[in-house]
Every structure is written in C-alpha cells, then in structure tokens.
Protein backbone atom coordinates (compact mmCIF):
# COMPACT_ATOMS: atom_id res chain seq x y z
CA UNK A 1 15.91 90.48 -36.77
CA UNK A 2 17.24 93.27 -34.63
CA UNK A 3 20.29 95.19 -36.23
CA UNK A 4 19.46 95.00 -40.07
CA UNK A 5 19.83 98.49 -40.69
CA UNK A 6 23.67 97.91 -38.93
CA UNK A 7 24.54 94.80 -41.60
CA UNK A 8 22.38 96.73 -44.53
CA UNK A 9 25.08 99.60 -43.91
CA UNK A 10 28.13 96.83 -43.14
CA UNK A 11 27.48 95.24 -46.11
CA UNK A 12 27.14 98.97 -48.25
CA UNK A 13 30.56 99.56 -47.02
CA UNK A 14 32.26 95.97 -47.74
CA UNK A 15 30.74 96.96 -51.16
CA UNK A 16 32.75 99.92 -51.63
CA UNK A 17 35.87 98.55 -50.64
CA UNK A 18 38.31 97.24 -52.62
CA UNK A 19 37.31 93.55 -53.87
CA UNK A 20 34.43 93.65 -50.97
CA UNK A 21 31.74 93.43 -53.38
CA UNK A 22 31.96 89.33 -53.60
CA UNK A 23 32.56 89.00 -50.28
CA UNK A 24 29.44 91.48 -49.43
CA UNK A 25 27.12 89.54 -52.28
CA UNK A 26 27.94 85.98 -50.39
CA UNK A 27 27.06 87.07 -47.21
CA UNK A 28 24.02 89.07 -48.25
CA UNK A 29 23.10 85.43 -49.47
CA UNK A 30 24.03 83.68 -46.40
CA UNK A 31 21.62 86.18 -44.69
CA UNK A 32 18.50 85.72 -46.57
CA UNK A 33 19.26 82.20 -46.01
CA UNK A 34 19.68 82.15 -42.55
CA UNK A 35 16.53 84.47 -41.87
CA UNK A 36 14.04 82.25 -43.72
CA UNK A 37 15.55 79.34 -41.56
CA UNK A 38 14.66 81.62 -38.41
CA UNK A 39 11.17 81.92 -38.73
CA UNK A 40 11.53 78.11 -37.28
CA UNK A 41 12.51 79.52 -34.26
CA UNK A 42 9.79 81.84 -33.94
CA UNK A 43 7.93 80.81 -30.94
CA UNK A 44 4.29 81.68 -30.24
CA UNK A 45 3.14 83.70 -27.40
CA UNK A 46 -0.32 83.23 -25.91
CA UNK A 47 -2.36 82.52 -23.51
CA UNK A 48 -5.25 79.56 -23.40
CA UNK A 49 -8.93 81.22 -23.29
CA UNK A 50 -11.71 78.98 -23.24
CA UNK A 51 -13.91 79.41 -26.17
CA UNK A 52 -16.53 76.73 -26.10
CA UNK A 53 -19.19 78.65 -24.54
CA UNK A 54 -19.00 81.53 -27.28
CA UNK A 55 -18.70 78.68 -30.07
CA UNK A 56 -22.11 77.08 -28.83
CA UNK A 57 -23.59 80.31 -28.77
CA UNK A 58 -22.21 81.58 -32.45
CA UNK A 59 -23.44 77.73 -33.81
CA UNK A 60 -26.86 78.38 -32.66
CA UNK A 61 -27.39 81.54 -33.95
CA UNK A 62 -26.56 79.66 -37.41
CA UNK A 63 -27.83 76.11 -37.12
CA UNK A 64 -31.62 75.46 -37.94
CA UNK A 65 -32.16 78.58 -39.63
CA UNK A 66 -33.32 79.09 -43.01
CA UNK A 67 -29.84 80.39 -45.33
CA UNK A 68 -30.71 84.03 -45.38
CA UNK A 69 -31.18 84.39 -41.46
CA UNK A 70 -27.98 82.30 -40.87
CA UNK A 71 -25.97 84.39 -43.22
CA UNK A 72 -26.80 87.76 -41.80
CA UNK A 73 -26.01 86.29 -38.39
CA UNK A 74 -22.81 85.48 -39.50
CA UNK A 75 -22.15 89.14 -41.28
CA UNK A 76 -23.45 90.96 -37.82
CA UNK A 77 -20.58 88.72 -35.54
CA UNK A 78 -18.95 91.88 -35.48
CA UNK A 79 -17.85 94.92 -36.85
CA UNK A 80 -14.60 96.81 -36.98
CA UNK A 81 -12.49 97.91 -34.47
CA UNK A 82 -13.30 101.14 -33.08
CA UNK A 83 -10.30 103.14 -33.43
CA UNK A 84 -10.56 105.11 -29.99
CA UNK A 85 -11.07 101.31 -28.24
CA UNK A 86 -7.62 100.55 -29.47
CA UNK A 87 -5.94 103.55 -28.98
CA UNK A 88 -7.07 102.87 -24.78
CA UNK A 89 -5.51 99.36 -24.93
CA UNK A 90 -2.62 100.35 -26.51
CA UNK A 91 -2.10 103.34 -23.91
CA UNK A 92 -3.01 100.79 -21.04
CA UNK A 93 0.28 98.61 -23.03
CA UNK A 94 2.14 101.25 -22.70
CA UNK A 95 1.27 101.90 -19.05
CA UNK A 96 1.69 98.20 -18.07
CA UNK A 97 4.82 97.16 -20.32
CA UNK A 98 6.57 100.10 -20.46
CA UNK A 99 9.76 98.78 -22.10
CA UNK A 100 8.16 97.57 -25.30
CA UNK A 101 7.20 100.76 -26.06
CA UNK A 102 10.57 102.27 -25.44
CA UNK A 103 12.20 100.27 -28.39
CA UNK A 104 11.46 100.07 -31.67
CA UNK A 105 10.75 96.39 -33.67
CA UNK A 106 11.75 94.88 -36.90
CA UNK A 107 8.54 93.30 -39.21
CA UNK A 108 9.38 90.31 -40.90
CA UNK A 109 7.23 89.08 -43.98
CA UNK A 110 6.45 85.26 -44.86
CA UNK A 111 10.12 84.98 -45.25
CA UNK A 112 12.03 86.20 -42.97
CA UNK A 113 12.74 89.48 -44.71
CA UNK A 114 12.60 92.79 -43.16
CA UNK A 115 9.96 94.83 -44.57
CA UNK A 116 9.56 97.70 -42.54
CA UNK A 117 10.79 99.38 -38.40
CA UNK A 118 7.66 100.00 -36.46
CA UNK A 119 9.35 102.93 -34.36
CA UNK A 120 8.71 103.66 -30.59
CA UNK A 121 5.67 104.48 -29.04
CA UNK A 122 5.74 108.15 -28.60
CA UNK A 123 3.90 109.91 -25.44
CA UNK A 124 0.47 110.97 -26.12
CA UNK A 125 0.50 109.65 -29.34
CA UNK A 126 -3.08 110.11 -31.16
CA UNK A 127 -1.64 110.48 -34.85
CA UNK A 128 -2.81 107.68 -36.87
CA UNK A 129 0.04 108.58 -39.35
CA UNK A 130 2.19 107.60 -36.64
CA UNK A 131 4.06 104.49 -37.77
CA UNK A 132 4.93 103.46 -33.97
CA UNK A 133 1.30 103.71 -33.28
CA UNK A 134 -0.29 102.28 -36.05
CA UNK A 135 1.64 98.77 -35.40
CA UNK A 136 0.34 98.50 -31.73
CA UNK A 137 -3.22 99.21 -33.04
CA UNK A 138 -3.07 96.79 -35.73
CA UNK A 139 -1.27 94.00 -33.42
CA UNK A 140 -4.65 94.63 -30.63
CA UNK A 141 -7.08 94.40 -33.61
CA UNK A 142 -5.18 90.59 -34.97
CA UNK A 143 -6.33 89.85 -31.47
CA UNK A 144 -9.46 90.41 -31.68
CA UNK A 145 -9.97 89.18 -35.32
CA UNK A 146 -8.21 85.42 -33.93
CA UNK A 147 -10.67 85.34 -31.49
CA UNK A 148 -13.66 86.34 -34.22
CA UNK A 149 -13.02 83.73 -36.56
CA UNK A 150 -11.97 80.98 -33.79
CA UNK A 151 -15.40 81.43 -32.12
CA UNK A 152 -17.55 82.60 -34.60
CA UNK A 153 -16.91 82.85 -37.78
CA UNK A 154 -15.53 79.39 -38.90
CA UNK A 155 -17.61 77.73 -36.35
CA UNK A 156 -20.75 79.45 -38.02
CA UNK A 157 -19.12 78.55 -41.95
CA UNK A 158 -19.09 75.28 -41.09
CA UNK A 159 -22.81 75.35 -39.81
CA UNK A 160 -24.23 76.78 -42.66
CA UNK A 161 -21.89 74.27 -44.89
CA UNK A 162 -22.95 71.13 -43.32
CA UNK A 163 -26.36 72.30 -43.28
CA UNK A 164 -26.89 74.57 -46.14
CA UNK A 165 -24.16 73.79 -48.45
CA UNK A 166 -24.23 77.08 -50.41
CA UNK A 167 -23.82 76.87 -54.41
CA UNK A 168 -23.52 79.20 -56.74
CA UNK A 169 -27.05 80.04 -57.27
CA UNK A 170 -27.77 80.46 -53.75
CA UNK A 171 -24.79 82.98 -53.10
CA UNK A 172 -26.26 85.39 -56.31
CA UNK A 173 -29.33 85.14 -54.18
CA UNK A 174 -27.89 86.99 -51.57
CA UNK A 175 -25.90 89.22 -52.94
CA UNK A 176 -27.65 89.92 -56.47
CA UNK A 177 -29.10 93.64 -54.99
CA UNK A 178 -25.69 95.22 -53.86
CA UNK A 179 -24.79 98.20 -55.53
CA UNK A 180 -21.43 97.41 -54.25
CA UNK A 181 -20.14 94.78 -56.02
CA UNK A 182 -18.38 95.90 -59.48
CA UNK A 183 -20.04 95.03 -62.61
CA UNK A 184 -18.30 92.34 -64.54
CA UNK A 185 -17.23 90.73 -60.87
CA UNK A 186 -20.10 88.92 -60.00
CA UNK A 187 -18.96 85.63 -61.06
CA UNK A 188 -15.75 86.39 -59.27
CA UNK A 189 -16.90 87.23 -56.77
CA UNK A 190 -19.98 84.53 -56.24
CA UNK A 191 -16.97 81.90 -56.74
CA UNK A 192 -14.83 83.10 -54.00
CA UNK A 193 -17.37 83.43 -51.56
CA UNK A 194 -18.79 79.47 -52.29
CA UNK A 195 -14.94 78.70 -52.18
CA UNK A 196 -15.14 79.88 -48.67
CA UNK A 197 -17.81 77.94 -47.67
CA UNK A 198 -16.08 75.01 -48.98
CA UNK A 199 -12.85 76.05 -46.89
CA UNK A 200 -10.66 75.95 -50.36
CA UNK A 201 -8.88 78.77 -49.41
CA UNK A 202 -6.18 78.42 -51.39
CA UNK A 203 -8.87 80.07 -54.12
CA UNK A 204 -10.19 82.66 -51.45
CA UNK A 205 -6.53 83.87 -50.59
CA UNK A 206 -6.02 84.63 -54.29
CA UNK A 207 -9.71 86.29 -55.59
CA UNK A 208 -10.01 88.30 -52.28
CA UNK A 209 -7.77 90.59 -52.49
CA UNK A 210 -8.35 92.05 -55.89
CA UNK A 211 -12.38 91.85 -55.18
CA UNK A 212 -12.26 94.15 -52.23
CA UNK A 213 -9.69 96.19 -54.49
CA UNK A 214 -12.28 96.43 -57.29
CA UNK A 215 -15.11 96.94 -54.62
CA UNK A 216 -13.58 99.74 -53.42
CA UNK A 217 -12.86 101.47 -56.21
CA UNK A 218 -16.40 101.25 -57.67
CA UNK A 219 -17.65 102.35 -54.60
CA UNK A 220 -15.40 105.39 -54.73
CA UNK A 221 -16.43 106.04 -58.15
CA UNK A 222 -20.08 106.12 -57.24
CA UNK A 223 -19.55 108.86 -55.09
CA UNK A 224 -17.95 110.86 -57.36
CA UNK A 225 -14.20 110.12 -57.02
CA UNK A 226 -11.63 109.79 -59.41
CA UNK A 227 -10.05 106.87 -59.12
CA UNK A 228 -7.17 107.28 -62.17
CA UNK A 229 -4.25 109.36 -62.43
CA UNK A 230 -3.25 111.52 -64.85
CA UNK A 231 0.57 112.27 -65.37
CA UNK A 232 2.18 114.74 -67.46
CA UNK A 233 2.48 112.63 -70.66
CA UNK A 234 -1.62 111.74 -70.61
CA UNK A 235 -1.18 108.33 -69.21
CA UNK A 236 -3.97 107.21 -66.74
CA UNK A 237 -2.98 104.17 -64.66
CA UNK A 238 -5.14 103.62 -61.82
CA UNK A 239 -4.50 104.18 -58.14
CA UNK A 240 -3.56 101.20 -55.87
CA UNK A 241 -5.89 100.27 -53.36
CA UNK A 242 -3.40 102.30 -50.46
CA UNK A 243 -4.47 105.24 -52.11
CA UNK A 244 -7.94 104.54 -52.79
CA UNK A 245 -8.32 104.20 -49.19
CA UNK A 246 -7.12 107.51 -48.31
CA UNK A 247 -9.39 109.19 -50.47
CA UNK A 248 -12.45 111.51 -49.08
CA UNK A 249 -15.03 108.86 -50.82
CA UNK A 250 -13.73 105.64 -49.29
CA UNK A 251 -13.69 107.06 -45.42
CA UNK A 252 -17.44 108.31 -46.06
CA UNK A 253 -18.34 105.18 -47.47
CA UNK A 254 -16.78 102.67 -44.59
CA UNK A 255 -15.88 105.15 -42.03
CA UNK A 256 -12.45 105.77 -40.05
CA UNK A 257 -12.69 102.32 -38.55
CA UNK A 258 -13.64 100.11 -41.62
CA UNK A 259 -10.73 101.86 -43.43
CA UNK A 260 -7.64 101.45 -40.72
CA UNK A 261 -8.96 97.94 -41.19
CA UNK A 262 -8.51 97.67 -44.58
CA UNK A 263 -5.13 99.17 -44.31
CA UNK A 264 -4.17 96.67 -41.74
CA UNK A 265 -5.52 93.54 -43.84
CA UNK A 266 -4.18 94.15 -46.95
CA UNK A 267 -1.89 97.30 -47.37
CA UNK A 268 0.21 98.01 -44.45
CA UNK A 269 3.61 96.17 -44.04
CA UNK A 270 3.25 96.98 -40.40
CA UNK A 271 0.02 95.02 -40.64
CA UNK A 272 -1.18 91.72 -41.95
CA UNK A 273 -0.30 92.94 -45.93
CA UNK A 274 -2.15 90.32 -47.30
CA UNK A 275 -2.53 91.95 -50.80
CA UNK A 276 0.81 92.26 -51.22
CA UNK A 277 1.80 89.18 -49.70
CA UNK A 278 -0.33 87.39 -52.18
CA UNK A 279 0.23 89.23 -55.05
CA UNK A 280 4.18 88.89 -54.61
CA UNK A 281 3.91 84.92 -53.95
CA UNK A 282 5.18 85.19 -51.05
CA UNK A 283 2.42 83.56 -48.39
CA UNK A 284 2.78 79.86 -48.07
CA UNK A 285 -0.28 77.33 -49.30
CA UNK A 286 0.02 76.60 -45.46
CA UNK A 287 -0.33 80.55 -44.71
CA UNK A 288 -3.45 80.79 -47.08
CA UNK A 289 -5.60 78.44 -44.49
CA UNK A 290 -4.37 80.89 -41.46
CA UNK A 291 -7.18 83.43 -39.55
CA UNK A 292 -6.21 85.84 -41.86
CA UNK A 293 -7.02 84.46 -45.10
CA UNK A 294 -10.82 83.49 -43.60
CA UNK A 295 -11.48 86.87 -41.95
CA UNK A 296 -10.50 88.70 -45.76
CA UNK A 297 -13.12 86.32 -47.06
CA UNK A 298 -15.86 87.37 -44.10
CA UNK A 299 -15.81 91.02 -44.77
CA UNK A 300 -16.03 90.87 -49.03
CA UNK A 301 -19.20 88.11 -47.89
CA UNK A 302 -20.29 91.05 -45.10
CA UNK A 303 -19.98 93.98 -47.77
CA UNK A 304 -21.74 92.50 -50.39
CA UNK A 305 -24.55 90.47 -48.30
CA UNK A 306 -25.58 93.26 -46.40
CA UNK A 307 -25.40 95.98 -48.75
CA UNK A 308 -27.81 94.00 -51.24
CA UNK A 309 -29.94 92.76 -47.87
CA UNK A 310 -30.32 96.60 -47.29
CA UNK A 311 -30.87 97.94 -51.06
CA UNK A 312 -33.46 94.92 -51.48
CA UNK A 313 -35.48 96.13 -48.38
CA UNK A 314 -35.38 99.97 -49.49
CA UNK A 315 -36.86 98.19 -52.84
CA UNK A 316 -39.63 96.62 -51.08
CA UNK A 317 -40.56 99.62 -48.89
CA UNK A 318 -40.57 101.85 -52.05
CA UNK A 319 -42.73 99.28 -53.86
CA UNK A 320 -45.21 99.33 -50.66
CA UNK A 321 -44.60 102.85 -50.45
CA UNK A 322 -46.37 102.85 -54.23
CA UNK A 323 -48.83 100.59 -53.49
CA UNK A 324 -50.17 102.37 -50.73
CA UNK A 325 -50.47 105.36 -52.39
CA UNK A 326 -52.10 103.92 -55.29
C-alpha cells in the first residue's frame, strides 16, 4: 500500500486535466478493486510459542470452581498494558530493527483501504500524541492481547461454558451491584456478555462497542463531566467516545493505561478501530470471531463484574460496620 498519497495526487491531477476526469474515476475504481484483492496476499508473520503449559494453568484456575470464583479469575488474567512497559519495547525495536523505524507505514482497514500513515519513529520519542509512536505501542500491546485470549481467556470461557453454562439470570447476578453499567443497559448488556459465553460473536462484535461507549460516558457523568456539546445555535449532540476518553473524568476513572487501551480497541485507525469498523460495516462475519472481537467482550465482562464484586463487598462491610456498632 506504499505510495497512495503519490496516486491520490496522480489521480487529483488527471482530474484537472482536460477529459482526465473519466479516465481518473476508472482507475480510482480499478484501485479499490485491486487493494481489497491484496489483502489475499497479506502474509502472516510470527513465530510458534508453546502455550499449553499456560492454557492448563488458566483452565484450572476456572474449572471446578463455583461461577463467581471462576469469573473473577477470568477478569484478574490481566490488566492493561502499562504504558512505560511499551514505550521500553518499542525503544528496544527501535534499537534492534533500526530500519523500520526509519520509514513510515500505510494502515489498511478490513478492505484494503488506506485509513491513515503511521509516521517514523522519532528519537526520544515519549509523546503519546505522537502518531509514529502511538502505532508501535498499540502493535506491542495486539501482542500481548493474542497471547491473553489464546491462553487464557477463551480457554477459561470455554471452562466456565461447559461447566457453568451462564444464562441470563446468572450474569445479573454478577453484575447487578455495578455502579458502572448505564441505566436502561442492563439487558444489553447481560445479553452480550451470555452471547460471549456462547461464542456468538457475531452479537458480541455488534453490542460491545456501543456498551463500553455508554459505560463510559455514564461513568464520566458520575464524576461530574459534561458529556454534551453545546454549539452556537443551542444544539447539544453528544461527544463520541474519542473525546470522552480524553476528558479529565475518564483518565481518573481507568487511568493512563486503561484509556490508551481503549483508544487502541475501538477509536484509533492506527489501532484495532473496532468501533468504527463495526459501526461502518466494514469487519467481515469472519473478522467478528478474530482475538479482537473476544478481548472487547472480556473487558465490558471485567468492568462491570468487578466493579459490582467491589461495590457489593463495600455493602457488606458497611452493613457489618452497622451491626457492630449496634
């Protein structure tokens, strides 16, 4: 996908020329046709890492267990990236493979299209505004998340499927205390998460997205932030989840690391941009079962299971609390 920008401008000047503009409009077709035929092309590069022994472990810390100690064990598999880990791998990259950080790369979405230029890695970088940085940090935290939900998280799904089976009922259960999910979502949001379990993700790629959209902004709102705009002529449409993460609330509520993950999952294009994706129909019914997909699904079951798990046990020290003094 190298060289867009040079046939974006080609084709702008064919365009201006005499009679070019039919000529310019039938190869502009030709080339979205020809790059959604590349992404067969695209060829993997990894490396084989043996995962068994972390898979046993993850399924035993799920199987047997009652639901509630199974579920937190899958919530606590992990946590987000720390941003200054990251930042050292992508430093030791850019000591090791010095090249790739010398050019910059073209991001393609589901089909083929360029979306955005991930520029090149500047020395001493440490500006998360940095669009050159910000794509090496998200591409060493898809790492890490393909190696969560290989070894843990869908093994430990599966687990508490096979052995639990989680309905409807069972899900409000777990999540009835958080003061983080949105009222008016709960059915929403219990039906996604037993989707999950079920592995119809095809229903979790759609639901997620807008869930952790409408979790966000009530949590915002609970802190005091304004989640609407107000233009000139009084209208108030409400602020895209992009913005809601930048705002003072949402870093204070999931911190500096929970946030660039966010951004990465669902808003960047130089990340996964799964909202968007989604919302624009442009992820594939074979894309929706990806490690993507699942790991979206694991942190709206993470927010909402352990933010009830932890309001319920306040509730039942304040209630001893009372007895005790009683």
């Amino acid at each position: 996908m190298a060289g867009a920008s040079i046939m974006a401008q080609a084709f702008n000047a064919m365009r201006q020329a005499v009679g070019g503009k039919v000529r310019a409009d039938e190869l502009h077709a030709r080339l979205l046709e020809l790059q959604e035929l590349s992404l067969q092309e695209l060829k993997a590069v990894s490396t084989t890492v043996d995962i068994q022994e972390l898979i046993e472990k993850a399924v035993a810390k799920s199987s047997g267990k009652p639901l509630r100690e199974a579920l937190m064990a899958l919530c606590h598999v992990s946590n987000a990236p720390a941003i200054e880990k990251l930042m050292e791998l992508v430093r030791n990259e850019a000591r090791v493979a010095v090249m790739s950080s010398m050019f910059s790369s073209d991001i393609i979405n589901s089909r083929g299209r360029v979306v955005a230029k991930a520029p090149p890695l500047a020395n001493a970088q440490e500006d998360l505004g940095d669009d050159g940085l910000r794509f090496r940090l998200f591409r060493h935290a898809r790492t890490k998340r393909d190696l969560i939900i290989q070894a843990f998280v869908n093994p430990m799904r599966s687990t508490i499927l096979r052995e639990h089976n989680p309905d409807r009922l069972d899900v409000l259960t777990h999540i009835q205390h958080s003061p983080w999910v949105p009222p008016g979502h709960v059915e929403s949001i219990i039906r996604v998460l037993v989707a999950g379990f079920q592995g119809d993700m095809l229903i979790v790629a759609h639901m997620v997205p807008p869930q952790i959209e409408a979790l966000v902004r009530h949590v915002i709102e609970q802190r005091g932030g304004d989640t609407a705009m107000f233009d000139p002529e009084g209208l108030q449409p409400e602020k895209s989840l992009g913005v809601l993460l930048k705002m003072e609330e949402a870093k204070q509520a999931f911190g500096a690391a929970g946030i660039l993950e966010f951004e990465d999952i669902f808003v960047d294009q130089l990340g996964t941009n799964l909202r968007n994706e989604v919302a624009h129909g442009l992820i594939s019914d074979e894309q929706m079962f990806g490690g993507d997909v699942l790991y979206a699904w694991w942190l709206l079951l993470k927010l909402c299971v352990l933010s009830s798990n932890w309001t319920a046990e306040q509730i039942v020290r304040t209630e001893g609390d009372s007895t005790a003094s009683g």
